[in-house]
Protein backbone atom coordinates (compact mmCIF):
# COMPACT_ATOMS: atom_id res chain seq x y z
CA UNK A 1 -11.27 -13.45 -35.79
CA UNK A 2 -8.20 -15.49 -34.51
CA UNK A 3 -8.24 -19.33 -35.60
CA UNK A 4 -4.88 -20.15 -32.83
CA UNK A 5 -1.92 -18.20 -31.22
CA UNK A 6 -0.28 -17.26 -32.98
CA UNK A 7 1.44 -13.62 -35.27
CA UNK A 8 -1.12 -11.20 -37.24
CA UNK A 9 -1.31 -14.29 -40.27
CA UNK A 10 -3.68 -15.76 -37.76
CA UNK A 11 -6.31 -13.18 -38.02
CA UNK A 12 -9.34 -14.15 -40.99
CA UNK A 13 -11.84 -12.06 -41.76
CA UNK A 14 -15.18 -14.18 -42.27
CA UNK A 15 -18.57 -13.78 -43.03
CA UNK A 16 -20.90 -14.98 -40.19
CA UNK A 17 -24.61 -15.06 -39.05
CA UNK A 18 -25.94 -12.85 -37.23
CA UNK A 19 -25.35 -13.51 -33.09
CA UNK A 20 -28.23 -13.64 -31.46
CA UNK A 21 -29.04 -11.94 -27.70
CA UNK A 22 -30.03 -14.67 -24.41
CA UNK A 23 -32.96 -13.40 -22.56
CA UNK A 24 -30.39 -10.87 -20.79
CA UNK A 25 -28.71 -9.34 -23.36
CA UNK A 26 -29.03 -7.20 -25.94
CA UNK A 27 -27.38 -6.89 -30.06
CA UNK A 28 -25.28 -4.04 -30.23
CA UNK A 29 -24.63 -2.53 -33.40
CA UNK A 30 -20.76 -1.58 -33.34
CA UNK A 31 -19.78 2.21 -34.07
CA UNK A 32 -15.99 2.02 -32.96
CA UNK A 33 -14.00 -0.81 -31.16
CA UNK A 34 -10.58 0.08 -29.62
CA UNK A 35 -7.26 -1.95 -29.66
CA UNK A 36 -5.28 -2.57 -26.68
CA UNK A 37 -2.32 -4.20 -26.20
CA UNK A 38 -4.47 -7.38 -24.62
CA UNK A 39 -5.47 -7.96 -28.19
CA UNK A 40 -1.64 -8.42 -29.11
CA UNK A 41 -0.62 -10.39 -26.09
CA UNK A 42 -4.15 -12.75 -26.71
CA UNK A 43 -3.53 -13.19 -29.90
CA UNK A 44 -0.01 -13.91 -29.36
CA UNK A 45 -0.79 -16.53 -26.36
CA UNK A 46 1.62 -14.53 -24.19
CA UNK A 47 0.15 -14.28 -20.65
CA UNK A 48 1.14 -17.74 -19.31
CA UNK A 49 -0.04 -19.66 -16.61
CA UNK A 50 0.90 -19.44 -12.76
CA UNK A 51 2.67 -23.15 -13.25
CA UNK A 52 4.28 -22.50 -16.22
CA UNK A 53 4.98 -18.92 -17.84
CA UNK A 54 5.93 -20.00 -21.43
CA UNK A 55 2.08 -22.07 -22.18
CA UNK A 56 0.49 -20.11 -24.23
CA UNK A 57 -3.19 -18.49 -22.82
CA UNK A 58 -5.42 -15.52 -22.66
CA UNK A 59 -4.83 -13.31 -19.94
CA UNK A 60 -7.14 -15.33 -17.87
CA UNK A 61 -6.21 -18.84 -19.11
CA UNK A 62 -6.64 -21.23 -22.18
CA UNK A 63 -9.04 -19.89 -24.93
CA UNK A 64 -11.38 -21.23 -27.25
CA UNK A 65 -11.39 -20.52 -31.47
CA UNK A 66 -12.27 -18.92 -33.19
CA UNK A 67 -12.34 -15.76 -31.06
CA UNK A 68 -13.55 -12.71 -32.56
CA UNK A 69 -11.41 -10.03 -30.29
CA UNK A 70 -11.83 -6.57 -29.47
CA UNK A 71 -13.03 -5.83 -25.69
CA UNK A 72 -13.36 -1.77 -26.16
CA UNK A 73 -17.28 -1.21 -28.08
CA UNK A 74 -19.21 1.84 -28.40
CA UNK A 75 -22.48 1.50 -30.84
CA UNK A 76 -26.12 1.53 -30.82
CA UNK A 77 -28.16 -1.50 -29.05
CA UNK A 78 -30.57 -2.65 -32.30
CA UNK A 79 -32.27 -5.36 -30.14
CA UNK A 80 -32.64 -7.46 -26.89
CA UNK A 81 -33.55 -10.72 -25.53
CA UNK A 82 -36.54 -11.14 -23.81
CA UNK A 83 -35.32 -10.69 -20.11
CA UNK A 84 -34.02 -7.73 -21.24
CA UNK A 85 -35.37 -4.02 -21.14
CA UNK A 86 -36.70 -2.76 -24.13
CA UNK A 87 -36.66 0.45 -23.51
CA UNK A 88 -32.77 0.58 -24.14
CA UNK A 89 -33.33 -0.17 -27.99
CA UNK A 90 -32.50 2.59 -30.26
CA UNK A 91 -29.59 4.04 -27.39
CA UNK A 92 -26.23 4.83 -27.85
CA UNK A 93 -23.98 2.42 -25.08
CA UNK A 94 -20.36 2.32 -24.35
CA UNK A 95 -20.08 -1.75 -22.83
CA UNK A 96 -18.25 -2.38 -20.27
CA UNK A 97 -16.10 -5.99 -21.19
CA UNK A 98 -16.24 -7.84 -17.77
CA UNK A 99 -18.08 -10.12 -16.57
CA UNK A 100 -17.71 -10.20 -12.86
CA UNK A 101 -16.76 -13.06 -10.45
CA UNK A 102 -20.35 -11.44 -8.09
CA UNK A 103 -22.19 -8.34 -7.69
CA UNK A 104 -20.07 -6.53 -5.29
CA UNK A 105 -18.98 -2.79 -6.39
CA UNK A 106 -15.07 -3.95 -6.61
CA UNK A 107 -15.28 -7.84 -7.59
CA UNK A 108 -13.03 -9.12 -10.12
CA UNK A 109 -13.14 -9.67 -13.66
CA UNK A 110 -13.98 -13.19 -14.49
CA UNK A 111 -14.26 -13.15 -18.48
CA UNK A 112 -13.49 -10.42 -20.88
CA UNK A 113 -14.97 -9.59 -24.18
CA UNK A 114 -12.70 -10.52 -27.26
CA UNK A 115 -11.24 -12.92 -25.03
CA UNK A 116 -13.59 -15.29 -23.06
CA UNK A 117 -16.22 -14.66 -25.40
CA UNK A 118 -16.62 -13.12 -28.88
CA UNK A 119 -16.00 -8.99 -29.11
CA UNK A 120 -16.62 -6.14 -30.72
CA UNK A 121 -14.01 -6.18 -34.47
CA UNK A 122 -17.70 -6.76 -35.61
CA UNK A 123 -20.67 -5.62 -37.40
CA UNK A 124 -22.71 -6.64 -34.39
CA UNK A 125 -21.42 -8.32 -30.75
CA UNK A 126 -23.72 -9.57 -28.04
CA UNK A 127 -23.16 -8.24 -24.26
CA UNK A 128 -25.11 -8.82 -21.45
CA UNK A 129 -27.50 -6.02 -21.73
CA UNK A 130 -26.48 -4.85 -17.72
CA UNK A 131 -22.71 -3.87 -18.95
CA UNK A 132 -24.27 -1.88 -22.19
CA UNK A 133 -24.38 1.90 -19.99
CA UNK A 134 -25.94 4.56 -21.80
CA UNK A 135 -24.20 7.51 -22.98
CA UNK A 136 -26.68 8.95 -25.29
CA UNK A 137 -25.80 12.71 -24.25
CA UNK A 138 -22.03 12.33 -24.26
CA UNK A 139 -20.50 14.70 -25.71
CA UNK A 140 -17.43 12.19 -26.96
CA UNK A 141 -17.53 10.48 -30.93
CA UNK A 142 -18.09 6.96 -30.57
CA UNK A 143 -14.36 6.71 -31.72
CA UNK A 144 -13.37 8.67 -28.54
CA UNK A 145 -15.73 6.48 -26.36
CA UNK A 146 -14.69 2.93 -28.14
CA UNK A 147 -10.93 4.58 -26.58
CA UNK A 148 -12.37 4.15 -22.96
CA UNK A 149 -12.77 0.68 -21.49
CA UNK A 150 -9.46 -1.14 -21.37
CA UNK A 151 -6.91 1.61 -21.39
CA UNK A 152 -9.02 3.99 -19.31
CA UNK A 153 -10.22 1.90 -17.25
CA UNK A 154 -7.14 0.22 -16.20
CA UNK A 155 -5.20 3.37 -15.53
CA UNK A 156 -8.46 4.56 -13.67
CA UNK A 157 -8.08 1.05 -11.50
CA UNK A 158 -4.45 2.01 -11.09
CA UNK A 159 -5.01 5.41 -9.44
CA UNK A 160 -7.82 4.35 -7.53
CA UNK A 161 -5.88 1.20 -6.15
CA UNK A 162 -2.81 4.18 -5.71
CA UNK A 163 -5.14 6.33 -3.67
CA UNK A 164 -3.84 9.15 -5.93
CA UNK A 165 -5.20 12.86 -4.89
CA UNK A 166 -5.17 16.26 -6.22
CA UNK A 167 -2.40 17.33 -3.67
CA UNK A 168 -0.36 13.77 -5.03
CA UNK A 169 3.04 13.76 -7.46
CA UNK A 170 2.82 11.13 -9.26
CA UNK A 171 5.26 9.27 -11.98
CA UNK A 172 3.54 7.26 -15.00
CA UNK A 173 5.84 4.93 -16.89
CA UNK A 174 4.89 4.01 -20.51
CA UNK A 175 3.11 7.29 -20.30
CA UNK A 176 2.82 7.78 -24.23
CA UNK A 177 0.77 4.09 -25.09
CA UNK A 178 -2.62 3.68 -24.39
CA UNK A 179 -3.03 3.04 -20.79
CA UNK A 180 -0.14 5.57 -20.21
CA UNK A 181 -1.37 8.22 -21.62
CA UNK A 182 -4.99 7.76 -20.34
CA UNK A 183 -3.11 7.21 -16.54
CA UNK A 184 -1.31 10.89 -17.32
CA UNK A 185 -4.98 12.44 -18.32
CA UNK A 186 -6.52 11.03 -15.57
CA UNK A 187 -4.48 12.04 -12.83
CA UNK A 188 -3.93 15.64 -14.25
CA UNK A 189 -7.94 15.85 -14.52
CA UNK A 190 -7.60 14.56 -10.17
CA UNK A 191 -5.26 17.39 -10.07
CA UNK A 192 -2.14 15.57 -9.17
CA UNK A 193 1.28 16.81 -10.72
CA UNK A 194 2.28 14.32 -13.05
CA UNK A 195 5.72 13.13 -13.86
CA UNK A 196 5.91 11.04 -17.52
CA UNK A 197 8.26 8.96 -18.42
CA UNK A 198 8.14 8.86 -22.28
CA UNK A 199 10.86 8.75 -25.19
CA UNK A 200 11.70 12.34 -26.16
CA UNK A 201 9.92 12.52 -29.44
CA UNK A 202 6.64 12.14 -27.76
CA UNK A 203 7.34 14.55 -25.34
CA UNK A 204 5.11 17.06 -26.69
CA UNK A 205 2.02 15.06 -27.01
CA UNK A 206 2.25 13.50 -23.68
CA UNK A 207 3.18 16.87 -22.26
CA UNK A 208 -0.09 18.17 -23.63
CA UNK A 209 -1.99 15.08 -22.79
CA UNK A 210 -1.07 16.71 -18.48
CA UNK A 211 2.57 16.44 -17.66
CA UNK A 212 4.52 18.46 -15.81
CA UNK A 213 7.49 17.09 -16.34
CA UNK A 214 9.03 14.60 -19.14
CA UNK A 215 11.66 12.01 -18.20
CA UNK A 216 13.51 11.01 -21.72
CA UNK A 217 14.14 7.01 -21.05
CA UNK A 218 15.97 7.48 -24.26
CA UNK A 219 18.47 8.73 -22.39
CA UNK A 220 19.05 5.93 -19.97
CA UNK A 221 18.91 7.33 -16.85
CA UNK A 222 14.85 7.21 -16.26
CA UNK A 223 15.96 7.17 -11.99
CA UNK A 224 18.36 9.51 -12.08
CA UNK A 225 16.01 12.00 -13.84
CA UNK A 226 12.67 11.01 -12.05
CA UNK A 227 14.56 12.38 -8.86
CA UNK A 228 15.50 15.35 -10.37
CA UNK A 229 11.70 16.20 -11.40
CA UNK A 230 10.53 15.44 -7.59
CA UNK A 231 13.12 15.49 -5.01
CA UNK A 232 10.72 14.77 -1.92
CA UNK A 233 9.39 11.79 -3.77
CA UNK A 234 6.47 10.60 -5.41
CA UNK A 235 3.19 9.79 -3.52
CA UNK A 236 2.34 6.65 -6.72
CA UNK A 237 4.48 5.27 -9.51
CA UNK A 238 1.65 3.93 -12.24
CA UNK A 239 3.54 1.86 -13.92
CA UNK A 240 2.73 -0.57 -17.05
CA UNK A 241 6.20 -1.50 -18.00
CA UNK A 242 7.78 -3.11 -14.72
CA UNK A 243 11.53 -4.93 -15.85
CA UNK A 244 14.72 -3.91 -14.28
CA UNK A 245 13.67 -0.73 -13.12
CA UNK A 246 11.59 -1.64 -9.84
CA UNK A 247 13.62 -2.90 -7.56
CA UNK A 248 16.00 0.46 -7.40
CA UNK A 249 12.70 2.28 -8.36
CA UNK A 250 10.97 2.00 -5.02
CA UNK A 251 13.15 4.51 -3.65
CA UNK A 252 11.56 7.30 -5.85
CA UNK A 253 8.38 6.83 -3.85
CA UNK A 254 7.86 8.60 -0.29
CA UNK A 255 7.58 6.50 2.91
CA UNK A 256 3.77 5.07 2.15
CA UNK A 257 3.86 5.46 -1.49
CA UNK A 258 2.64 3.12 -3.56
CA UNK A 259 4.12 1.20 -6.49
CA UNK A 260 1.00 0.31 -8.88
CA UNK A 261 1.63 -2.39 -11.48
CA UNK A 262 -0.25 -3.52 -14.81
CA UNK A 263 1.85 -4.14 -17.01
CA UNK A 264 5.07 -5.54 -18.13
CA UNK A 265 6.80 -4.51 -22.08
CA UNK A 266 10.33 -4.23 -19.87
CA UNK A 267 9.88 -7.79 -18.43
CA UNK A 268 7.84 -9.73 -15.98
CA UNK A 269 10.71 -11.00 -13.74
CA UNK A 270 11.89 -8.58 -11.29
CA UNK A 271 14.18 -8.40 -7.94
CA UNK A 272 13.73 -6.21 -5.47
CA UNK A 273 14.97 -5.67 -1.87
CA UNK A 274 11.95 -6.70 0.33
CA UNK A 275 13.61 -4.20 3.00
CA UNK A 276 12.56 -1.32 0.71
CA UNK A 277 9.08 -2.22 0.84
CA UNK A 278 8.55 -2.54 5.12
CA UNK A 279 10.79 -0.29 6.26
CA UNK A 280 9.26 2.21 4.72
CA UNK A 281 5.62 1.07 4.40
CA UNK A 282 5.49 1.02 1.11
CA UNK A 283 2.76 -0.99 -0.86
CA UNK A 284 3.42 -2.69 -4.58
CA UNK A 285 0.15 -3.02 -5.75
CA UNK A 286 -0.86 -5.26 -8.99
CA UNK A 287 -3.82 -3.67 -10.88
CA UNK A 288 -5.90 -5.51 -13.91
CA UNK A 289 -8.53 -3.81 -15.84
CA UNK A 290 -11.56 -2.00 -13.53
CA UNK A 291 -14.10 -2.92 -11.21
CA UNK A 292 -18.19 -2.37 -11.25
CA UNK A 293 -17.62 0.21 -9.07
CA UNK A 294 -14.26 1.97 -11.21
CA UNK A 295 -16.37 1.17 -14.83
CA UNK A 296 -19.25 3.28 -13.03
CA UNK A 297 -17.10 6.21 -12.30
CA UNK A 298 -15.38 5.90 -15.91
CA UNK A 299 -19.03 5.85 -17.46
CA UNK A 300 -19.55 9.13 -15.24
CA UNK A 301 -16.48 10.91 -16.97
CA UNK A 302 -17.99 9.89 -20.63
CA UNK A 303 -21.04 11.27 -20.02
CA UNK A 304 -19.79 14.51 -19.10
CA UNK A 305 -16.92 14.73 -21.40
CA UNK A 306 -14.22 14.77 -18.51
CA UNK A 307 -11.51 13.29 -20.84
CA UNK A 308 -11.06 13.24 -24.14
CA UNK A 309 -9.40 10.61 -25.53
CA UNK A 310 -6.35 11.23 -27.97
CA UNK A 311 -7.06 8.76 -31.02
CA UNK A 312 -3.61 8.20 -33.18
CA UNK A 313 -5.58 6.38 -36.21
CA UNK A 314 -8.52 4.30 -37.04
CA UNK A 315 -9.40 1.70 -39.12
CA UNK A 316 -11.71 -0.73 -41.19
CA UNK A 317 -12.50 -4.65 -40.16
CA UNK A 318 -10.09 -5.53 -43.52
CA UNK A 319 -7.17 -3.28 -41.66
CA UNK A 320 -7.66 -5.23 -38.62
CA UNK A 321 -3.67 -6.67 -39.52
CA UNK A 322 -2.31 -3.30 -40.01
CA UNK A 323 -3.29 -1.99 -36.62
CA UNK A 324 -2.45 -4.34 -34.95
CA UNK A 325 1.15 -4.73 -36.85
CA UNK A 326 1.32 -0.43 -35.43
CA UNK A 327 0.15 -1.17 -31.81
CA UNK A 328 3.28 -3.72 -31.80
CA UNK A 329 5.47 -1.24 -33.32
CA UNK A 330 4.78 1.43 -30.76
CA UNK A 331 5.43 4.39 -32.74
CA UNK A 332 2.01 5.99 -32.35
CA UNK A 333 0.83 8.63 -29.45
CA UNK A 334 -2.89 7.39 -28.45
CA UNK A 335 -5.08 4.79 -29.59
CA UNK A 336 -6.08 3.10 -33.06
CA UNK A 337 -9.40 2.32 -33.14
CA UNK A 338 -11.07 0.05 -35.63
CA UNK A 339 -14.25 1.88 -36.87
CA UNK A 340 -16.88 -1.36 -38.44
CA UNK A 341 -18.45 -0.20 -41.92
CA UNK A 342 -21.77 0.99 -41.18
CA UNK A 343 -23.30 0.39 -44.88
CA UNK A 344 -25.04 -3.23 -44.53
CA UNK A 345 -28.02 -3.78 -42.42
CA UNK A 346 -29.83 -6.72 -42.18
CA UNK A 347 -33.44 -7.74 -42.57
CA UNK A 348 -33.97 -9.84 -39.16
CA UNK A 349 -33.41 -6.84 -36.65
CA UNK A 350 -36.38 -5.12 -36.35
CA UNK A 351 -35.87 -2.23 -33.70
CA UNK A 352 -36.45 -4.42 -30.74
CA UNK A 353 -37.19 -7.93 -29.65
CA UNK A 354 -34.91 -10.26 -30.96
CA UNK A 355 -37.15 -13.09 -32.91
């Protein structure tokens, strides 16, 4: 858990009792839990608020600690409130993380697991027993489902919001981190050509991970080469690192193209020429996390075994510093996932109802 903002010397590992399901939800015991830059930026206090950037808060505001984090959970449900259906005892779930501002197909997130409430770099976590989806036949490890939810998720928000096709080209930015690289699977699986821009030693990876074509930012001219690779345009940028880079970057994309945004490791300020956007009806689109409806369709490509997730490393609860110390440094190609020990089970669950 995470006692303030605050670097990784803020993170305790504690012994706790065991959290207890409502009458709608349902004890999960955790498999795999992914990390995601979120964790870093929650952790670190970094989102802001819309009246003042440099407060510290959660990505969707102030947050109370402790706060056990981790959003991403994959793991067997070991029992259930009373409202809740028993029949899902004893499955294998991958949990979606939102809760959702109504029951609409696309509403908005309103709380997120590991953030607003306590996640899954656990033993055990409580969800609401409606966002635990069974996967029970996927073909996926639990470490390669616990890669899903953020990451996935997000770049699968971005390419829906990006209307992005099978007869698209498409550039992804930031293409060999976690929602990168899932962005670069995705659209490949759509059948979209995919552009990636990448630093050259992760070329290979992210080359097998779908693209067509890598654009070394090591070499300073990401623009200048992105033309190069499609020289009628691009129908979507996907892009999670923002900065310098897109104002002069909205002439990459064709007239309608769309600019999709969720992220921002090259800066969050930005100028652009407004002239670029309506003259040639272009849309720049901000994109956080999934919808219902998006989390359905990611659940759909679990269960099949559509994607495979690329996993870089994982780790124990007691590591929980060290990954997060390698998602900062950035040197990795896919996800670290931190993998719960599995040895100690405790007297009080008994294979359904929660007493």
């Amino acid at each position: 858990m995470i006692t303030r903002h605050g670097g990784p010397n803020v993170i305790e590992v504690r012994d706790l009792p065991m959290p207890r399901p409502g009458p709608r939800e349902v004890l999960v015991r955790v498999s795999a839990a992914g990390c995601n830059n979120t964790d870093l930026w929650t952790r670190e206090g970094a989102y802001g608020s819309a009246d003042d950037p440099s407060q510290k808060a959660g990505w969707l505001g102030p947050l109370d600690f402790p706060r056990i984090q981790g959003a991403d959970v994959a793991g067997i449900v070991v029992a259930c409130g009373d409202e809740a259906p028993v029949d899902v005892v004893g499955s294998r779930v991958l949990v979606d993380p939102a809760n959702y501002e109504d029951s609409r197909p696309d509403a908005r997130p309103v709380d997120v697991l590991g953030s607003e409430r306590d996640g899954g770099f656990a033993e055990y976590v409580v969800v609401p027993a409606d966002r635990a989806h069974r996967v029970d036949d996927s073909p996926l490890s639990d470490v390669e489902l616990a890669a899903l939810p953020i990451a996935y998720g997000t770049a699968l928000g971005m390419l829906e919001r990006g209307s992005v096709t099978g007869d698209h080209t498409v550039l992804v930015t930031g293409a060999s981190g976690g929602v990168g690289l899932a962005a670069v699977q995705l659209a490949r699986a759509r059948g979209a050509r995919v552009v990636a821009v990448c630093s050259g030693d992760k070329s290979d990876a992210v080359r097998h991970a779908g693209a067509a074509v890598i654009v070394d930012r090591q070499l300073g001219e990401v623009i200048a080469q992105a033309q190069v690779a499609a020289p009628a345009g691009y129908d979507a940028v996907i892009d999670v690192i923002a900065g310098p880079m897109v104002g002069p970057g909205l002439g990459l994309l064709r007239p309608g193209g769309r600019w999709v945004v969720a992220g921002a490791l090259d800066g969050w300020a930005v100028n652009l020429d407004v002239r670029r956007l309506y003259l040639a009806n272009l849309a720049l689109l901000g994109s956080t996390m999934h919808t219902p409806r998006i989390f359905d369709l990611l659940v759909d490509l679990a269960r099949r075994g559509v994607i495979r997730p690329v996993i870089a490393a994982t780790f124990g609860l007691s590591e929980l510093v060290e990954a997060q110390q390698q998602l900062a440094q950035r040197q990795h190609v896919g996800k670290l996932v931190v993998v719960p020990s599995s040895s100690r089970r405790h007297a009080d669950i008994n294979q359904g109802r929660f007493h």
